[in-house]
Protein backbone atom coordinates (compact mmCIF):
# COMPACT_ATOMS: atom_id res chain seq x y z
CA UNK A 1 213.48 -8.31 223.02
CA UNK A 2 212.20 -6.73 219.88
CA UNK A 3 213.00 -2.82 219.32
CA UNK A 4 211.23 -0.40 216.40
CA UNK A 5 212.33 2.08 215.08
CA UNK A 6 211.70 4.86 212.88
CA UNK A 7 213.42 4.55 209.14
CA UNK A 8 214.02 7.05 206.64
CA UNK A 9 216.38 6.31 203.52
CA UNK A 10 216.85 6.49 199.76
CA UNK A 11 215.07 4.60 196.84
CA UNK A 12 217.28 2.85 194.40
CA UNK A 13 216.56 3.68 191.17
CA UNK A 14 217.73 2.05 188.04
CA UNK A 15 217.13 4.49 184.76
CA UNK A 16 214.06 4.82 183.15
CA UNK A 17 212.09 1.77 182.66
CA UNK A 18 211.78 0.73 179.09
CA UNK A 19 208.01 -0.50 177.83
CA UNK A 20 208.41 -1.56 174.84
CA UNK A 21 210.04 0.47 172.13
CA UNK A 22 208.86 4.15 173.90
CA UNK A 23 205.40 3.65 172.20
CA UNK A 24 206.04 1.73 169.42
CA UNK A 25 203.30 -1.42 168.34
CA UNK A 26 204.20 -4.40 170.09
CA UNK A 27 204.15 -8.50 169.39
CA UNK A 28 203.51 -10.53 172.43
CA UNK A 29 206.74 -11.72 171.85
CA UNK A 30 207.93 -8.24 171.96
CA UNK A 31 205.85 -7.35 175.10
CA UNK A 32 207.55 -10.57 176.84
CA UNK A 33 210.85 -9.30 176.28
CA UNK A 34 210.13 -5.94 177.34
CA UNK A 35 208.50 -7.02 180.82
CA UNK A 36 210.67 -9.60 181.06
CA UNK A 37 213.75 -6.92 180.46
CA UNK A 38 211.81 -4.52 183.21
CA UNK A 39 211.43 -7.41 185.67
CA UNK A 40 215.30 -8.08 185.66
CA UNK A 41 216.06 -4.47 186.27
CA UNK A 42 213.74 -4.34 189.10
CA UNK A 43 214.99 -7.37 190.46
CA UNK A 44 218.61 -6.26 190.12
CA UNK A 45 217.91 -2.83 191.71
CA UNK A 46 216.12 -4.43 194.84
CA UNK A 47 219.32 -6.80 194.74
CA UNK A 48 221.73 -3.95 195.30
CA UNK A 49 219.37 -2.27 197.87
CA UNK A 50 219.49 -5.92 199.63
CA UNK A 51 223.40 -6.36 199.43
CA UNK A 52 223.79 -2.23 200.91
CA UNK A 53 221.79 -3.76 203.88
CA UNK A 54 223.85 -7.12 204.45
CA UNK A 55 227.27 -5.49 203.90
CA UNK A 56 226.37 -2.98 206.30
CA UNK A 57 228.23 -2.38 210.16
CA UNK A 58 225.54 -3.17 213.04
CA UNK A 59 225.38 0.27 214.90
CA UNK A 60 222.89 -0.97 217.36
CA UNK A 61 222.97 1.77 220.78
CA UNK A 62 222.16 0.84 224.12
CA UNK A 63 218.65 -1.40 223.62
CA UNK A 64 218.73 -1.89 220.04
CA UNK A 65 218.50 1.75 218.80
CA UNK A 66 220.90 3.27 216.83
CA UNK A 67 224.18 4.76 217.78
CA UNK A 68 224.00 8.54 218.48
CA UNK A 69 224.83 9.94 215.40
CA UNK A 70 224.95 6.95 212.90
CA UNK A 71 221.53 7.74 211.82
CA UNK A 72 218.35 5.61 211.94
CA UNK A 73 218.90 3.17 208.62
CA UNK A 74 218.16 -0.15 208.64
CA UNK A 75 220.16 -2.14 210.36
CA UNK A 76 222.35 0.92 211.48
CA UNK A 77 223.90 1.34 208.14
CA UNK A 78 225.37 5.35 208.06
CA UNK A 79 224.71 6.29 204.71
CA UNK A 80 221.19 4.86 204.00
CA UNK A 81 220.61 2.95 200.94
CA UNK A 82 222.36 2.49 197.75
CA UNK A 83 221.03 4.89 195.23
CA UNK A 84 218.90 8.53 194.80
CA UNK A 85 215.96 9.63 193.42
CA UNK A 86 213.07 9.89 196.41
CA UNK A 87 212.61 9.15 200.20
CA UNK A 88 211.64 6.32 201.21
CA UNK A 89 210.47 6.09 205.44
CA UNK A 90 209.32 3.10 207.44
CA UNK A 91 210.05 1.21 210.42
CA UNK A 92 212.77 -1.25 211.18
CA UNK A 93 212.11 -4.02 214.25
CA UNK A 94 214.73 -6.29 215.86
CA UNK A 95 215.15 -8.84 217.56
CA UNK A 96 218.50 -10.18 219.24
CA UNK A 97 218.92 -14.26 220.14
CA UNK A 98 222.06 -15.79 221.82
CA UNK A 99 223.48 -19.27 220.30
CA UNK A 100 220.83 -21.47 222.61
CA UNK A 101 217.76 -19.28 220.91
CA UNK A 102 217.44 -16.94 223.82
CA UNK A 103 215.95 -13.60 223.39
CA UNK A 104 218.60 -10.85 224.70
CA UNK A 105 217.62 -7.35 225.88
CA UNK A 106 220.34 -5.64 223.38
CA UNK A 107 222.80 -6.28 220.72
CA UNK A 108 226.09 -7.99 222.39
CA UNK A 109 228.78 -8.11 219.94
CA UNK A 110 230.03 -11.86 221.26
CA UNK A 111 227.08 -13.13 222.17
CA UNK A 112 224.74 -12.30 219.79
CA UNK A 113 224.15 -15.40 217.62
CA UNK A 114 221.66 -13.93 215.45
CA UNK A 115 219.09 -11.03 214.56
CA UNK A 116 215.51 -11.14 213.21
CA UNK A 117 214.82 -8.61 211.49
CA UNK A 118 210.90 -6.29 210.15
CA UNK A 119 212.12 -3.85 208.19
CA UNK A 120 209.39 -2.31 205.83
CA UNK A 121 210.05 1.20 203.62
CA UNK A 122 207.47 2.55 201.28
CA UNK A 123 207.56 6.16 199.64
CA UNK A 124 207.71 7.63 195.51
CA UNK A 125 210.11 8.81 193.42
CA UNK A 126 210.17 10.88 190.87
CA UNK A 127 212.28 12.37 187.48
CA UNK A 128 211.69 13.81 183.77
CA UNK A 129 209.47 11.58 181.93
CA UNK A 130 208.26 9.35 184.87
CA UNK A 131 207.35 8.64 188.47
CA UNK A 132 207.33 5.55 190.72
CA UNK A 133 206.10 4.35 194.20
CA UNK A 134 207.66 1.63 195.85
CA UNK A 135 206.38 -0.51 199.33
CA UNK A 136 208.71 -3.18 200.66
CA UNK A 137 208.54 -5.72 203.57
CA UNK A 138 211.30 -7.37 203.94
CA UNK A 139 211.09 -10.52 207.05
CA UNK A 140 214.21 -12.02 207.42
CA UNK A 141 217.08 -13.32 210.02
CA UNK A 142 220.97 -13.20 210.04
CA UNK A 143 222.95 -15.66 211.95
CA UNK A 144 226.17 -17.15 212.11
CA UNK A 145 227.01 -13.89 214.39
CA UNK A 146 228.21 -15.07 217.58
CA UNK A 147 232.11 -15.15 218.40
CA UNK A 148 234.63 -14.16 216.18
CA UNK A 149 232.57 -14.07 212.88
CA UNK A 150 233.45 -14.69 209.12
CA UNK A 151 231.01 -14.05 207.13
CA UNK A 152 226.83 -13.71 207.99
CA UNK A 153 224.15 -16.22 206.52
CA UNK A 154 220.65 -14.66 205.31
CA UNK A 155 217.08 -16.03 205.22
CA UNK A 156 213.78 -14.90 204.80
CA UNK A 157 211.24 -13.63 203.03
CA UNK A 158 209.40 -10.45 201.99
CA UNK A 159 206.69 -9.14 199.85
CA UNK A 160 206.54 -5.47 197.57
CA UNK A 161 204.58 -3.95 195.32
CA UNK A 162 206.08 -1.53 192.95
CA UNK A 163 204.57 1.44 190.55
CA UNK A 164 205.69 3.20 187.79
CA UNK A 165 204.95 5.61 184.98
CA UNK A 166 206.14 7.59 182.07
CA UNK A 167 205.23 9.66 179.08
CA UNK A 168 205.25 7.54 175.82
CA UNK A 169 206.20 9.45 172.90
CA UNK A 170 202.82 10.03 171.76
CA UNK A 171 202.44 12.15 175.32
CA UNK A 172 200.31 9.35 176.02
CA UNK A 173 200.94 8.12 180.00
CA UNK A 174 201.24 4.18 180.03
CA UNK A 175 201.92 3.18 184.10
CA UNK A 176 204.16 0.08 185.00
CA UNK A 177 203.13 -2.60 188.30
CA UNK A 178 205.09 -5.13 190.20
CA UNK A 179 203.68 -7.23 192.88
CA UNK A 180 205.03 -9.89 194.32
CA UNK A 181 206.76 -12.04 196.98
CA UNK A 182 210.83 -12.93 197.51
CA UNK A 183 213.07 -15.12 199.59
CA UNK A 184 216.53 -15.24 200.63
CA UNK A 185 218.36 -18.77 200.95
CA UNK A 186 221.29 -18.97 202.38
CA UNK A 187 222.90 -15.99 201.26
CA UNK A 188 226.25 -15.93 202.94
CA UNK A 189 227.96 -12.41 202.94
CA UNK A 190 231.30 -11.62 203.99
CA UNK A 191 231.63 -9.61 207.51
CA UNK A 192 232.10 -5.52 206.74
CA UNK A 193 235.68 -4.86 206.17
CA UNK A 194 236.42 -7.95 204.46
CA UNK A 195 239.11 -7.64 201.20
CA UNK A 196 236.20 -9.80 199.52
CA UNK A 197 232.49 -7.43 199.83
CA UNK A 198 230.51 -9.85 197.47
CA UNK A 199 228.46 -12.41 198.07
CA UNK A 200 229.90 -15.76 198.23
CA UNK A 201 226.51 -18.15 197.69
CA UNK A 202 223.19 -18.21 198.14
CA UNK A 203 220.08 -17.31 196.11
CA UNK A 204 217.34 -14.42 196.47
CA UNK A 205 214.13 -15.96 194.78
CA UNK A 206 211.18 -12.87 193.17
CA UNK A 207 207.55 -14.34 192.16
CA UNK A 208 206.04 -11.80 190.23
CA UNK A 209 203.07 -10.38 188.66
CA UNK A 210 203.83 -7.90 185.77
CA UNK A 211 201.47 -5.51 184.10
CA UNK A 212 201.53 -2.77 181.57
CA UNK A 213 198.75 -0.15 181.96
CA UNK A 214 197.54 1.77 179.32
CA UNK A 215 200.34 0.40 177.12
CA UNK A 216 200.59 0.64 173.09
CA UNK A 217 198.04 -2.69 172.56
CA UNK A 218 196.12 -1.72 175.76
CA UNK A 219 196.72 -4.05 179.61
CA UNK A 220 199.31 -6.91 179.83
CA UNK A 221 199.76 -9.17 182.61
CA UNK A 222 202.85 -11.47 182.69
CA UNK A 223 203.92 -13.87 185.67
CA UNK A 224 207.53 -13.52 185.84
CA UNK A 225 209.70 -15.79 188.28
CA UNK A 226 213.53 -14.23 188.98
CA UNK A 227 216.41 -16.42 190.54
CA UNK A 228 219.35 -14.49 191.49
CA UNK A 229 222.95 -16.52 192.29
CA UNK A 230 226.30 -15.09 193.64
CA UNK A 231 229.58 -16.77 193.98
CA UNK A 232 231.84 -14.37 195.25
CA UNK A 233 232.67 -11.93 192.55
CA UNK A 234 230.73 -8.73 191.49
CA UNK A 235 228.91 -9.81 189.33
CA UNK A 236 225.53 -12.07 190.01
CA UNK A 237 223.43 -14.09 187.50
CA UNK A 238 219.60 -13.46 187.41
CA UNK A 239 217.48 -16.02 185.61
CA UNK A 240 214.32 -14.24 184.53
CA UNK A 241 211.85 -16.70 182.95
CA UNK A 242 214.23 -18.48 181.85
CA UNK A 243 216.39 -15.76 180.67
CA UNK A 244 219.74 -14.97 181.78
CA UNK A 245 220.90 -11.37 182.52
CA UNK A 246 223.82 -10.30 184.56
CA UNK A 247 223.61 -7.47 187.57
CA UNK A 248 226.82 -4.73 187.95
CA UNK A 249 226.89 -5.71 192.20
CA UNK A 250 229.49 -2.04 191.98
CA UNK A 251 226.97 -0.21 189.98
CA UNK A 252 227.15 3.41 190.94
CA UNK A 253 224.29 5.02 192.65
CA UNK A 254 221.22 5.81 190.21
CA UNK A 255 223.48 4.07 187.47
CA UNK A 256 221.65 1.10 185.01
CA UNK A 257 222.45 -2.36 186.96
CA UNK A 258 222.51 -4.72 183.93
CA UNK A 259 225.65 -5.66 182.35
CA UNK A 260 225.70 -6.77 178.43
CA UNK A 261 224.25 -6.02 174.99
CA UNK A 262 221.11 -3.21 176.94
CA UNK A 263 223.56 -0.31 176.70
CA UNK A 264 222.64 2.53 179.64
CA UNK A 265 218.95 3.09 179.11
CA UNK A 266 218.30 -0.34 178.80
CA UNK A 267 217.26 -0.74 175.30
């Protein structure tokens, strides 16, 4: 039986987004690595939102809803999403199975084999130098619930669509768009309370369209493709056109997600 409810949380944000030198003239090959650099934080900041979401308790009430007092985050996480910086509100829907693909009326704890889950958060953000709106619909299932449970396997999809803009140091305004798809493959999470809270496999796949608005040399569109990989530690590897970057899995909320040579601010 599939439940709604009403979402309201947090949007992730990553630091300012860098296009290309603050204003400066750019190459192509310069405006490659600068979307490509953007892309990866994006990517990495959606993958911490994802992993605060899969490493989160169930809190599901009588019916699906949330428990009294837990608050109405997706998937009945208490403290809403990794990160500050703007709301973000939308709905979440369930839907509970048993191991033989049954549809059950609530959450059972034993018998639950898996959930599908609609959860889809849109709202903007906003900070010195720049603003942002972000949509997200993420489709996916976890199963691997039923019994005494180890660890929980993800799949699914999603699609989002992300905006963002900031004063260049001419006080020209140069605006920053994502759109795209994403899918989760087997990503296998350890069960809450675990010693080990990382990932141990699995990929998260981003298809992207990149654009700079009003940039220094005027529109740029890039397609950018993004494979992320986890094995277990805190630290996953995100392939970004061919280019790898690693993502902080314990960065701190509102903290830059990238480890290596881009320093804070990303430059």
């Amino acid at each position: 039986m599939r439940r709604e409810t009403k979402i309201f949380t947090t949007l992730t944000v990553a630091g300012s987004i860098a296009l290309a030198g603050c204003g400066e003239s750019t190459s192509p090959d310069i405006l490659d690595q600068a979307l490509t650099l953007n892309a990866a934080m994006v990517a990495a900041d959606a993958t911490l939102e994802d992993l605060n979401l899969a490493r989160a308790p169930f809190a599901f009430g009588p019916r699906g809803a949330p428990e009294p007092g837990i608050g109405p985050g997706p998937m009945g996480e208490p403290g809403g999403h990794r990160g500050i910086g703007g709301a973000l509100s939308g709905t979440r829907s369930v839907t509970f199975y048993d191991v033989e693909g049954h549809t059950q009326d609530a959450y059972d704890p034993i018998t639950t084999a898996s959930i599908h889950f609609l959860l889809e958060v849109g709202g903007q953000v906003a900070r010195s130098g720049w603003s942002g709106t972000l949509s997200r619909l993420r489709d996916m299932t976890v199963s691997g619930l039923e019994l005494q449970e180890t660890t929980r396997i993800f799949n699914g999809s999603g699609t989002e669509a992300i905006g963002r803009s900031r004063t260049l140091d001419d006080g020209t305004e140069a605006s920053f768009d994502m759109a795209g798809t994403f899918t989760y493959t087997a990503l296998e999470v350890p069960i809450p309370g675990s010693e080990n809270r990382y990932p141990l496999s699995g990929t998260v796949s981003r298809s992207m369209s990149v654009t700079v608005v009003n940039g220094p040399n005027g529109d740029r569109t890039r397609d950018v493709n993004v494979v992320i990989t986890f094995n277990g530690t805190n630290t996953a590897t995100a392939l970004v056109n061919g280019e790898s970057y690693e993502i902080d899995l314990d960065t701190r909320p509102g903290g830059f997600p990238l480890k290596g040579r881009f320093g804070r601010n990303g430059g």
